[in-house]
C-alpha atoms as a PDB file:
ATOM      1  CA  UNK A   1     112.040 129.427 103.626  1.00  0.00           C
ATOM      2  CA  UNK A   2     113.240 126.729 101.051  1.00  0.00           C
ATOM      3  CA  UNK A   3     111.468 123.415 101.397  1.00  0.00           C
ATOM      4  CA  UNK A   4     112.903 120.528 103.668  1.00  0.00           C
ATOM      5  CA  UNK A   5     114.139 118.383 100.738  1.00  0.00           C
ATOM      6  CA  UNK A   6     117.405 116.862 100.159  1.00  0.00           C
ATOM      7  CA  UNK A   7     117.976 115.074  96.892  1.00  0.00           C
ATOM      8  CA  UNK A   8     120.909 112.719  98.798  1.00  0.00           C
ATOM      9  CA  UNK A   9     120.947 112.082 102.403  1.00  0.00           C
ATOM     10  CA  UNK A  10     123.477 114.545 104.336  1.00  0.00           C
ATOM     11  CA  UNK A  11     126.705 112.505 104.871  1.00  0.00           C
ATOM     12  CA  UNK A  12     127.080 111.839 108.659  1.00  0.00           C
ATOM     13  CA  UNK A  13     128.335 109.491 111.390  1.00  0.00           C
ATOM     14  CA  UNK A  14     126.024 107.739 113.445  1.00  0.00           C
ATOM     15  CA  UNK A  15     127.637 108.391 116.794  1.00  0.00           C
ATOM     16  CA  UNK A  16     127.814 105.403 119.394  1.00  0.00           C
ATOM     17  CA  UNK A  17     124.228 106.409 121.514  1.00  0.00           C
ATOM     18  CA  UNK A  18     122.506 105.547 117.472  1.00  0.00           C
ATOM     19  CA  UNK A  19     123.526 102.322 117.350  1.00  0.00           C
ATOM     20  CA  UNK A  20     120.586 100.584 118.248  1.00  0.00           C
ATOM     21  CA  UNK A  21     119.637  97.189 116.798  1.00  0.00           C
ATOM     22  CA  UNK A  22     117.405  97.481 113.906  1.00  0.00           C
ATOM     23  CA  UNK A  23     115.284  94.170 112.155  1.00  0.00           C
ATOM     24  CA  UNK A  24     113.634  94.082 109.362  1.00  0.00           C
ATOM     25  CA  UNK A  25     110.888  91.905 108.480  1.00  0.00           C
ATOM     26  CA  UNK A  26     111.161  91.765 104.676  1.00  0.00           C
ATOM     27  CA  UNK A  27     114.046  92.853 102.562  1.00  0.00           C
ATOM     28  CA  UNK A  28     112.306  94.099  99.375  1.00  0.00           C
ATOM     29  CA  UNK A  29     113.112  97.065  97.825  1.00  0.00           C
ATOM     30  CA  UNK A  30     112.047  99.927 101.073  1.00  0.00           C
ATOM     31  CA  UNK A  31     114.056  97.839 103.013  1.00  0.00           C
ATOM     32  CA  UNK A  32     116.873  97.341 100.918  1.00  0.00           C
ATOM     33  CA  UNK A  33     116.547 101.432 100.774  1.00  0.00           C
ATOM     34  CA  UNK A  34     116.433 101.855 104.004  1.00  0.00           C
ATOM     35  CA  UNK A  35     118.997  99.797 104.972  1.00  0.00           C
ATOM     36  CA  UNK A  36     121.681 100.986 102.713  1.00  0.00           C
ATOM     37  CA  UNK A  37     120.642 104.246 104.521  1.00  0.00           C
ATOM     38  CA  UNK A  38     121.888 103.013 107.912  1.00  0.00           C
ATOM     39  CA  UNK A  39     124.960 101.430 106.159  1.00  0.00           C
ATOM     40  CA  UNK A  40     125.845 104.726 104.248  1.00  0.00           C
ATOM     41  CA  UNK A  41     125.563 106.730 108.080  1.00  0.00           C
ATOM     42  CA  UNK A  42     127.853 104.592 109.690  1.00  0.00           C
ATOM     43  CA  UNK A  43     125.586 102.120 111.060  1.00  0.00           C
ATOM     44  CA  UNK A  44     127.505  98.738 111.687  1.00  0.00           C
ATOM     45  CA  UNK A  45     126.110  95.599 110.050  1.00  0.00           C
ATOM     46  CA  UNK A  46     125.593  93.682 113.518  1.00  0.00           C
ATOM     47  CA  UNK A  47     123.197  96.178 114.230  1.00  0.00           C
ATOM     48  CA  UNK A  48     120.949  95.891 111.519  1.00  0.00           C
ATOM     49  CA  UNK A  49     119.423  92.268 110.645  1.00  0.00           C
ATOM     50  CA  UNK A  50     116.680  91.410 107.718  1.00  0.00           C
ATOM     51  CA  UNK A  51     114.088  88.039 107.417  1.00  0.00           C
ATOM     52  CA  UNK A  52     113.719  87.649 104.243  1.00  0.00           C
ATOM     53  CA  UNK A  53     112.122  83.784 102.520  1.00  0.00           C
ATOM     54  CA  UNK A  54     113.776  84.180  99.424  1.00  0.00           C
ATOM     55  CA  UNK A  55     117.084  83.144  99.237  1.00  0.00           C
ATOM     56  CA  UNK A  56     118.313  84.946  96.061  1.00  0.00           C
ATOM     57  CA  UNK A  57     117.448  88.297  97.602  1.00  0.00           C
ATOM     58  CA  UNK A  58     118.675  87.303 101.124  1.00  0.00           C
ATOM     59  CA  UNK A  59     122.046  86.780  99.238  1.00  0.00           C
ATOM     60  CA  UNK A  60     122.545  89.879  97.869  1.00  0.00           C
ATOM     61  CA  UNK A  61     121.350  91.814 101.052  1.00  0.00           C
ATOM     62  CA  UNK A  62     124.491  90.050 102.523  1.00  0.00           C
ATOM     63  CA  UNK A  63     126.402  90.541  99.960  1.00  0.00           C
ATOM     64  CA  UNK A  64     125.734  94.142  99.339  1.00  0.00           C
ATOM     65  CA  UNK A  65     125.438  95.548 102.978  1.00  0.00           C
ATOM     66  CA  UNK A  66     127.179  92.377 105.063  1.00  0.00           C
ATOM     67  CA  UNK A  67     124.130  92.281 107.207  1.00  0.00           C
ATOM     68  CA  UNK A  68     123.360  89.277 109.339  1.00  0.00           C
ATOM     69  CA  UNK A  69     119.977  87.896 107.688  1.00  0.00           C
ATOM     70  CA  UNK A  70     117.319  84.762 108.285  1.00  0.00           C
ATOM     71  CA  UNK A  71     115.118  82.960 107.362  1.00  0.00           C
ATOM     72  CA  UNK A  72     112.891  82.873 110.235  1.00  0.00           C
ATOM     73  CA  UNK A  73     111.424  86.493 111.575  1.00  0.00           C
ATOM     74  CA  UNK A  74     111.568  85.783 115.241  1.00  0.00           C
ATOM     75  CA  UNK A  75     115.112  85.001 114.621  1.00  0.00           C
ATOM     76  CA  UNK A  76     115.659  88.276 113.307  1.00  0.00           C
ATOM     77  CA  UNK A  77     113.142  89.781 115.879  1.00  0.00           C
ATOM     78  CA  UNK A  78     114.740  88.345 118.762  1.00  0.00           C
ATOM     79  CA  UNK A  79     116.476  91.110 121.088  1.00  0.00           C
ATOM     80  CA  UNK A  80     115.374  94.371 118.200  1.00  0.00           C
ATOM     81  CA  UNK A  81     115.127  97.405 119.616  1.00  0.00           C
ATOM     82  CA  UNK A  82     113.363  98.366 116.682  1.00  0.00           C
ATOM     83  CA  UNK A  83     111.320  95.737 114.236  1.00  0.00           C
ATOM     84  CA  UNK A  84     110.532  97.059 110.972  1.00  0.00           C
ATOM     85  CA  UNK A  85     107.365  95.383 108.938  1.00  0.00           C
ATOM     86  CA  UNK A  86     108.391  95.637 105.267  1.00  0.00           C
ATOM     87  CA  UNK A  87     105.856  92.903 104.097  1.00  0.00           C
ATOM     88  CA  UNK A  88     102.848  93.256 102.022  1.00  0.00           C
ATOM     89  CA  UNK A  89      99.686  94.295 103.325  1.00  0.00           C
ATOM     90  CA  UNK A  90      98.400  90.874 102.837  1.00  0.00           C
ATOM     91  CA  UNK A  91     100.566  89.066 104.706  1.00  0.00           C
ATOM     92  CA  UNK A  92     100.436  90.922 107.562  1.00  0.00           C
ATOM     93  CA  UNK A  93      98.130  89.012 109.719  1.00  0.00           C
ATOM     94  CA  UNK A  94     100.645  86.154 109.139  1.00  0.00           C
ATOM     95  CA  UNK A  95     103.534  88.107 110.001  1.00  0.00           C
ATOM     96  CA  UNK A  96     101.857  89.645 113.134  1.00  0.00           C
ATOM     97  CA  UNK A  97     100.505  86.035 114.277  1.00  0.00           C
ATOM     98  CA  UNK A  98     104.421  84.768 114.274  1.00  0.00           C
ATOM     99  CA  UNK A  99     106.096  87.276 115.942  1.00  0.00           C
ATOM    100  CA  UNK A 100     103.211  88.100 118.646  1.00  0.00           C
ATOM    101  CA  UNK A 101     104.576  86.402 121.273  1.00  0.00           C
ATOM    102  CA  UNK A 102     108.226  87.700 121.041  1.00  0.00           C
ATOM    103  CA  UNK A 103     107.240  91.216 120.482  1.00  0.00           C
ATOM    104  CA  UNK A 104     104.740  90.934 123.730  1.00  0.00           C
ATOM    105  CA  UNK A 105     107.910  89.699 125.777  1.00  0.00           C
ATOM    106  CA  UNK A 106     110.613  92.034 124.079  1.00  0.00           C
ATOM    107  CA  UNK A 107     108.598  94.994 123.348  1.00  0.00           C
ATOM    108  CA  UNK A 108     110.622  96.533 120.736  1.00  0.00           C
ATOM    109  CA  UNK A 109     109.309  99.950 118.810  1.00  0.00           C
ATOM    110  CA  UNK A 110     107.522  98.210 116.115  1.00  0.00           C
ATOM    111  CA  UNK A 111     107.367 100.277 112.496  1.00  0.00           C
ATOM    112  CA  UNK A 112     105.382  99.383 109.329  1.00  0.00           C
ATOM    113  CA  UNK A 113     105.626 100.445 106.171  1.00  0.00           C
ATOM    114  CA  UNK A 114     102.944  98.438 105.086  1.00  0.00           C
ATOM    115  CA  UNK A 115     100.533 100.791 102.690  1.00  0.00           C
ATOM    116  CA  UNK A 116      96.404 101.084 104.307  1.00  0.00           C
ATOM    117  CA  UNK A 117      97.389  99.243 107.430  1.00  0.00           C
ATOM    118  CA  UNK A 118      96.186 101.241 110.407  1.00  0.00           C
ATOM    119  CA  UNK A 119      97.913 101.404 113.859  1.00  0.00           C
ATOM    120  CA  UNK A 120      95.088 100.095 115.544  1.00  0.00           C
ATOM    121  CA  UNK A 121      94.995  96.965 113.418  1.00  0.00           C
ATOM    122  CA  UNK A 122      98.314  96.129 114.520  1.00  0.00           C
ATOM    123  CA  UNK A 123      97.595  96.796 117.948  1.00  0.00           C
ATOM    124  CA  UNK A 124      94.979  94.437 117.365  1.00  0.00           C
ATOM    125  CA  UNK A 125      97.204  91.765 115.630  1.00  0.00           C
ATOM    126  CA  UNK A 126     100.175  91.329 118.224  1.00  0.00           C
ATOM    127  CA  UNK A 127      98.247  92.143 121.330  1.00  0.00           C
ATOM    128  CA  UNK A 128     100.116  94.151 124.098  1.00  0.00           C
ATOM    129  CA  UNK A 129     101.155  98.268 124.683  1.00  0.00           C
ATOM    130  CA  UNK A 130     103.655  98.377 121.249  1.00  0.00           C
ATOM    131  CA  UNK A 131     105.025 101.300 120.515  1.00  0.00           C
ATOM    132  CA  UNK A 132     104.050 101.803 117.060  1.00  0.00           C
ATOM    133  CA  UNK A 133     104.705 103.921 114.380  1.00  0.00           C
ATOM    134  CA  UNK A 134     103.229 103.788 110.800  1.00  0.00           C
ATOM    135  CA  UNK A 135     105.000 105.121 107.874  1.00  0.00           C
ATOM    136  CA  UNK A 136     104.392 105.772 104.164  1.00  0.00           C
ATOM    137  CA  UNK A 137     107.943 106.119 102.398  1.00  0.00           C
ATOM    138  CA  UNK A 138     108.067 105.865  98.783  1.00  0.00           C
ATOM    139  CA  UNK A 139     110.378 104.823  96.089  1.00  0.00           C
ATOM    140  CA  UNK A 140     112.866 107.649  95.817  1.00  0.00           C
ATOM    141  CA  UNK A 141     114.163 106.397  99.321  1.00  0.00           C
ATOM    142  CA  UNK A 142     116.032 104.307  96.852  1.00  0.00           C
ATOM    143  CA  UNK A 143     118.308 107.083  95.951  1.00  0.00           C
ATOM    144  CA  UNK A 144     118.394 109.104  98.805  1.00  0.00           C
ATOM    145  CA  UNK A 145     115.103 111.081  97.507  1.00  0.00           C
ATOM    146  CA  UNK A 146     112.540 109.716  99.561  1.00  0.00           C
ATOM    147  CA  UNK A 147     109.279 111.381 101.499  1.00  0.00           C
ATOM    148  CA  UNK A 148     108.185 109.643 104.580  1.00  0.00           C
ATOM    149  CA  UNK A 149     104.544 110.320 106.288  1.00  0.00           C
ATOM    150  CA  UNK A 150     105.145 108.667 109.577  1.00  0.00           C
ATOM    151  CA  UNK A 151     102.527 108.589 112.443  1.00  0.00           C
ATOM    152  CA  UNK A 152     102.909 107.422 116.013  1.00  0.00           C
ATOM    153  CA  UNK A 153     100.534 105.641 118.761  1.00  0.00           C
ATOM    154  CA  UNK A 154     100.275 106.958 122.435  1.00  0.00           C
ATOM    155  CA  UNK A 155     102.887 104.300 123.528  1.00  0.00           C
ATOM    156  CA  UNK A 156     106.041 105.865 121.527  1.00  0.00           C
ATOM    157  CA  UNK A 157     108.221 108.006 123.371  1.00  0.00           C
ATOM    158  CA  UNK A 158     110.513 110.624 122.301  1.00  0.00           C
ATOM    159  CA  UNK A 159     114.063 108.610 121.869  1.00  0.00           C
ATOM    160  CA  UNK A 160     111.589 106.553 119.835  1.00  0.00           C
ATOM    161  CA  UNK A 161     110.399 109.160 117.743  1.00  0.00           C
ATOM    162  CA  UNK A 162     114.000 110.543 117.133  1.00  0.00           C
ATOM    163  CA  UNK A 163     114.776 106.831 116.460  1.00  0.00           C
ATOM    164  CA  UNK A 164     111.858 106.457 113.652  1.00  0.00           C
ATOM    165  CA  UNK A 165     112.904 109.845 112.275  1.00  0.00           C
ATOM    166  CA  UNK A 166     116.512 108.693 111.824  1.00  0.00           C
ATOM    167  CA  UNK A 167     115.577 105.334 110.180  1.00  0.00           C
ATOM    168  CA  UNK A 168     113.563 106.812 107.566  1.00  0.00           C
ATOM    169  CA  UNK A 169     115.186 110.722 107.282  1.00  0.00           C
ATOM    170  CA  UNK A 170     118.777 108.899 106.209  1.00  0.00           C
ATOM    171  CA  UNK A 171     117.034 107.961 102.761  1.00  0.00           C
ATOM    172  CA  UNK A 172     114.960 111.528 102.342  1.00  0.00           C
ATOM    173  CA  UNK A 173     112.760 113.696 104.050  1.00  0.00           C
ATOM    174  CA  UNK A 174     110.646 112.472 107.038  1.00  0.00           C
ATOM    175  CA  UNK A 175     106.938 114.604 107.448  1.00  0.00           C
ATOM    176  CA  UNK A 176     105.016 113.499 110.907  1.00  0.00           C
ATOM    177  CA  UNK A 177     101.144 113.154 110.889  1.00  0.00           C
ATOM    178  CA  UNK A 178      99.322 113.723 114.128  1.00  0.00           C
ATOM    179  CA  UNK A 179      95.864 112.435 112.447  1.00  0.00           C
ATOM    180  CA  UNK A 180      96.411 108.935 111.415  1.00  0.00           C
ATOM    181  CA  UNK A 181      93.184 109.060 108.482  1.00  0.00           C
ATOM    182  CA  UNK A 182      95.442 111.650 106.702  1.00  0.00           C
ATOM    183  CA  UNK A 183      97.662 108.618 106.309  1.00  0.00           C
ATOM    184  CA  UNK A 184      95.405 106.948 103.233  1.00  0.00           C
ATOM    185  CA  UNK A 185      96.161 111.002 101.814  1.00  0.00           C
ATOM    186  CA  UNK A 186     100.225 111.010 101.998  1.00  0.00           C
ATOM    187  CA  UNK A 187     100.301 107.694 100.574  1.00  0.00           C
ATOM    188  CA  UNK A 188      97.874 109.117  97.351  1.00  0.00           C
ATOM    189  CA  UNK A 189     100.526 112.041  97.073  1.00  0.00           C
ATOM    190  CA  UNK A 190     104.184 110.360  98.005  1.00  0.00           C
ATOM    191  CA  UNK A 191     103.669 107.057  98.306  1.00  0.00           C
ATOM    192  CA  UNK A 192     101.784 106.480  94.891  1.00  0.00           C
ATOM    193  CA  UNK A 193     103.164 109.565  93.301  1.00  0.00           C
ATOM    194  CA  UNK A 194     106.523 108.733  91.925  1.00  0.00           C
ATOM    195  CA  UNK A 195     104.230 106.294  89.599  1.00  0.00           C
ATOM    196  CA  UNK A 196     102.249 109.488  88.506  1.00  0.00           C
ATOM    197  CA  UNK A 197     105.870 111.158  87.712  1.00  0.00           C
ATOM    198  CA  UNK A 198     106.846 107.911  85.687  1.00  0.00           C
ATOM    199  CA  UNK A 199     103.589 108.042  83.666  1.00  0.00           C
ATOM    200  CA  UNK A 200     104.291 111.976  82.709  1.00  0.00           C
ATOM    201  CA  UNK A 201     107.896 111.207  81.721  1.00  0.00           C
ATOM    202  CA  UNK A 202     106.490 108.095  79.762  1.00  0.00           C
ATOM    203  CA  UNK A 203     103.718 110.234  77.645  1.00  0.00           C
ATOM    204  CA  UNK A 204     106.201 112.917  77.115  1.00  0.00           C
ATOM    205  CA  UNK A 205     109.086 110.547  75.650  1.00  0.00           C
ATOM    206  CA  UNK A 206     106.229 109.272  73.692  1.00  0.00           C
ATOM    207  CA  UNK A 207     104.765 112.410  72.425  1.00  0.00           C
ATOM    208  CA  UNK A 208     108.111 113.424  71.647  1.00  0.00           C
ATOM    209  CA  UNK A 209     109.053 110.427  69.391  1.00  0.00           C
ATOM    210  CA  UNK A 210     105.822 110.599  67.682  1.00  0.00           C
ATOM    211  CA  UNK A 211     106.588 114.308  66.801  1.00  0.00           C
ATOM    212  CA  UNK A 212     110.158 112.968  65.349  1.00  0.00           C
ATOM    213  CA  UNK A 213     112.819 112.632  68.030  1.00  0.00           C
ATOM    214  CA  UNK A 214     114.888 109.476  68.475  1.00  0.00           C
ATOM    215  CA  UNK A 215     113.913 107.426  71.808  1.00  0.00           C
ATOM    216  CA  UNK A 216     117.144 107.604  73.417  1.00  0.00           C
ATOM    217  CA  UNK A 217     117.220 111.655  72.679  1.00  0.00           C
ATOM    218  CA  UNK A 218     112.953 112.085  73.876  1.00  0.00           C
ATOM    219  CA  UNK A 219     113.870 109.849  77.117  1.00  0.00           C
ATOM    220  CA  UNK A 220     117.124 111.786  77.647  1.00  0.00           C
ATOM    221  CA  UNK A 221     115.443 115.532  77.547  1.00  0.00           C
ATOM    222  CA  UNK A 222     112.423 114.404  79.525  1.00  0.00           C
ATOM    223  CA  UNK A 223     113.756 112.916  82.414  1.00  0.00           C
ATOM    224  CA  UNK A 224     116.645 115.473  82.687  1.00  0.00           C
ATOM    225  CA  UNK A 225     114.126 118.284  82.228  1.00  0.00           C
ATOM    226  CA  UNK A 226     111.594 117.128  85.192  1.00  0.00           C
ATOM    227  CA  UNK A 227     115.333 116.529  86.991  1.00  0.00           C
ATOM    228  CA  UNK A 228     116.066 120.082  86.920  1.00  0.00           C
ATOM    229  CA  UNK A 229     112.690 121.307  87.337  1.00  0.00           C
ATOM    230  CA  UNK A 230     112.700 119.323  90.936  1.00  0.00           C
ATOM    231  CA  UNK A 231     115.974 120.689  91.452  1.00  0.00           C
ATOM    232  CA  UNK A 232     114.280 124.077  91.082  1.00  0.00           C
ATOM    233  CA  UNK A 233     111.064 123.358  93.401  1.00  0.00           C
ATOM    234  CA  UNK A 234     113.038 121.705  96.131  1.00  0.00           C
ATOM    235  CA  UNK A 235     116.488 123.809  96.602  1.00  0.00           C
ATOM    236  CA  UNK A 236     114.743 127.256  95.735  1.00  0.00           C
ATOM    237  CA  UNK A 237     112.000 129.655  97.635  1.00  0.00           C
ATOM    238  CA  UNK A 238     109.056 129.414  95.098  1.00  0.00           C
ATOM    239  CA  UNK A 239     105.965 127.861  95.005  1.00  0.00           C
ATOM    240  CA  UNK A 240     105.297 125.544  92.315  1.00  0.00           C
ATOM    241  CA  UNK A 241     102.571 128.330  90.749  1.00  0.00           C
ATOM    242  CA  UNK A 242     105.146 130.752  90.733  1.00  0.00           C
ATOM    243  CA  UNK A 243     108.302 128.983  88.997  1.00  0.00           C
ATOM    244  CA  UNK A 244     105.134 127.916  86.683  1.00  0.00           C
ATOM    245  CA  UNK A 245     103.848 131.273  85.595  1.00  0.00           C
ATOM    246  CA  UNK A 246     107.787 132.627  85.666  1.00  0.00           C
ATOM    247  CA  UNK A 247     108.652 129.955  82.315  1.00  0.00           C
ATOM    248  CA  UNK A 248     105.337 130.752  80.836  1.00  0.00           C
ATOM    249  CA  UNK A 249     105.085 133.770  78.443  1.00  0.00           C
ATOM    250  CA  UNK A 250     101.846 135.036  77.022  1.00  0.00           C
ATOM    251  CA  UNK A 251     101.250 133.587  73.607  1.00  0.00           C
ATOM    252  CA  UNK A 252     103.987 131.590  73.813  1.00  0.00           C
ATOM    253  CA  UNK A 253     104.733 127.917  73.217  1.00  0.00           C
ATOM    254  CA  UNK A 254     104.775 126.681  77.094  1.00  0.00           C
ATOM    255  CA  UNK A 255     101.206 128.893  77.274  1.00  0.00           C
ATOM    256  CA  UNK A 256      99.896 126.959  74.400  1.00  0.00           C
ATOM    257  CA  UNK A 257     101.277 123.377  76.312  1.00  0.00           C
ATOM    258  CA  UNK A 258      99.557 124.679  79.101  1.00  0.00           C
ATOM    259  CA  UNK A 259      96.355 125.432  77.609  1.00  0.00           C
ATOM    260  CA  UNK A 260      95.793 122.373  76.053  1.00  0.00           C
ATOM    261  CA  UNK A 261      96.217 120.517  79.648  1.00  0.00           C
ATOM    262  CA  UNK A 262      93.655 123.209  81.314  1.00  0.00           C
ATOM    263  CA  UNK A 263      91.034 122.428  78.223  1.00  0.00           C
ATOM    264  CA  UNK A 264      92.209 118.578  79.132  1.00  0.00           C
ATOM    265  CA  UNK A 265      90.797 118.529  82.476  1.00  0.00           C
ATOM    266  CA  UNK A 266      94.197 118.085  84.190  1.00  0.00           C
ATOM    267  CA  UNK A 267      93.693 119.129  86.979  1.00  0.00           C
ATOM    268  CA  UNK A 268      90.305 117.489  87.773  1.00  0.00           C
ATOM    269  CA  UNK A 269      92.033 113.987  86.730  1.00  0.00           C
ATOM    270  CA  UNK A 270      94.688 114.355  89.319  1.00  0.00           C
ATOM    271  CA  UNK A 271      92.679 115.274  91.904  1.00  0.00           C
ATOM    272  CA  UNK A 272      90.411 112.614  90.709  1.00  0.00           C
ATOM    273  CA  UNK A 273      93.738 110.075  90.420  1.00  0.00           C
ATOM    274  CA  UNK A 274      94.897 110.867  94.388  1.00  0.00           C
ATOM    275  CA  UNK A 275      90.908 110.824  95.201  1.00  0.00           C
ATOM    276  CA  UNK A 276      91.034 107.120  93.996  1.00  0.00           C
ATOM    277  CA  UNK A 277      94.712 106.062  95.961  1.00  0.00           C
ATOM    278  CA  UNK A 278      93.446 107.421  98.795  1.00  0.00           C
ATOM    279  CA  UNK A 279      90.204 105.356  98.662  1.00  0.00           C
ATOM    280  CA  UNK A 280      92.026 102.430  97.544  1.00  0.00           C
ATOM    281  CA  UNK A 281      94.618 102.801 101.217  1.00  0.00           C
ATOM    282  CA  UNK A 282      91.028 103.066 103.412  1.00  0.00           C
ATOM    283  CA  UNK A 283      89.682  99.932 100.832  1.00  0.00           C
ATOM    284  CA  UNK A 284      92.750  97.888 102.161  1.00  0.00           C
ATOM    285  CA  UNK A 285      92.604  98.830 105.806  1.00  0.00           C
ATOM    286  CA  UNK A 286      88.987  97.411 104.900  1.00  0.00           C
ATOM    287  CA  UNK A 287      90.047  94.318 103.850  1.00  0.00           C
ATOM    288  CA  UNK A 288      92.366  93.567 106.251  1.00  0.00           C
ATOM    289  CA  UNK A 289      89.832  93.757 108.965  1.00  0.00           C
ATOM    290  CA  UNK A 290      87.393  91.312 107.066  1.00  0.00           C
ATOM    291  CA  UNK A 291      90.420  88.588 106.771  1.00  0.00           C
ATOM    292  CA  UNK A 292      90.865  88.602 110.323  1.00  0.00           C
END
């Protein structure tokens, strides 16, 4: 079977029963992502709200998607059926302490997409039964592209999973995780990894300009080239070994490329590179724990 991935979400109208009333706590740019999701499925703008303190980006959210947005998250909050927690892990316990109260009385389903915070530390933060599910999207969700991990507590129930699946699956694919410590491992391969893509596309531009080519041309042929070779993996039924040993010919040139990366240790340094991420989610969850 072809993999689940879709480089653009399918095009689609929300029907009426979707509409539910969505705020987000942060607009950065996984909000902004997600958001223009919801907009580009139909989703009217009164039912989608963002808190957001600073006012140049609140302006353009309005601007861009004519979404109500605020300046104070409980205004935001207030009457969600779904709050989304698009801050940064370190100002969670903030966050959290501010909206307790509303969320105990309102009891929305509660997402975060905050990277190494655990479910139970939010539990822990705004008191009561929440729903809760924790997600790990990544950057792609920007263009349609994206990979979501998402996990879910004992308290969410079905329409609420089908909810968190439509949220995040309008800006890519959406993977669920029964065991929440294999969260710390999906954000070391989707949540970090579009960085490790950028840094491969980076050396090879600069290889390639080194060895002659103009910037522009190196930058052009690089990106285009990993482009297609997604296109490949994604929309076709081969394993990423397989298209790999299919462009590689014996003595060739792509053998020799590849030679030189075994000899390299590649393979060691990217398990070595996710080995790190994934330590560096737990070192977080960690942290947040000792603030409290």
């Amino acid at each position: 079977m072809p993999l689940d991935v879709r480089l653009m979400p399918e095009s689609s109208e929300a029907t009426s029963h979707e509409f539910r009333t969505i705020a987000f706590i942060g607009g950065g740019n996984m909000a902004r992502s997600l958001i223009g999701a919801q907009r580009a499925r139909g989703v009217p703008p009164a039912s989608i709200r963002v808190a957001e303190p600073r006012a140049e980006t609140r302006e353009a959210l309005a601007r861009e998607f004519d979404v109500p947005v605020f300046t104070d998250n409980t205004e935001a909050a207030a009457g969600a059926d779904c709050v989304v927690l698009a801050v940064k892990p370190q100002v969670m316990h903030e966050v959290c302490a501010g909206l307790a109260a509303l969320l105990r009385a309102s009891n929305p389903l509660i997402i975060s997409i905050a990277a190494g915070i655990r479910i139970a530390q939010i539990e822990r933060l705004l008191g009561g039964q929440h729903a809760i599910v924790r997600c790990m999207p990544n950057t792609p969700a920007l263009v349609g592209a994206g990979a979501s991990g998402l996990c879910a507590n004992r308290n969410v129930d079905a329409d609420q999973r089908a909810l968190a699946e439509r949220l995040l699956g309008a800006a890519g694919i959406v993977r669920w995780i029964e065991d929440e410590a294999q969260m710390d491992t999906v954000t070391a391969v989707s949540g970090s990894g579009p960085a490790y893509f950028f840094l491969l596309v980076e050396a090879m531009e600069d290889a390639a300009v080194q060895l002659g080519l103009p910037r522009d041309t190196a930058r052009a042929l690089a990106a285009q080239t990993c482009l297609g070779a997604g296109h490949m993996l994604a929309d076709g039924n081969e394993t990423a070994a397989v298209l790999r040993q299919r462009v590689t010919s014996p003595h060739g040139t792509t053998a020799a490329a590849l030679d030189a990366f075994e000899h390299g240790g590649f393979r060691a340094l990217v398990a070595q590179a996710l080995a790190a991420a994934r330590q560096r989610g737990a070192e977080m969850s960690a942290e947040l724990d000792t603030d409290a």
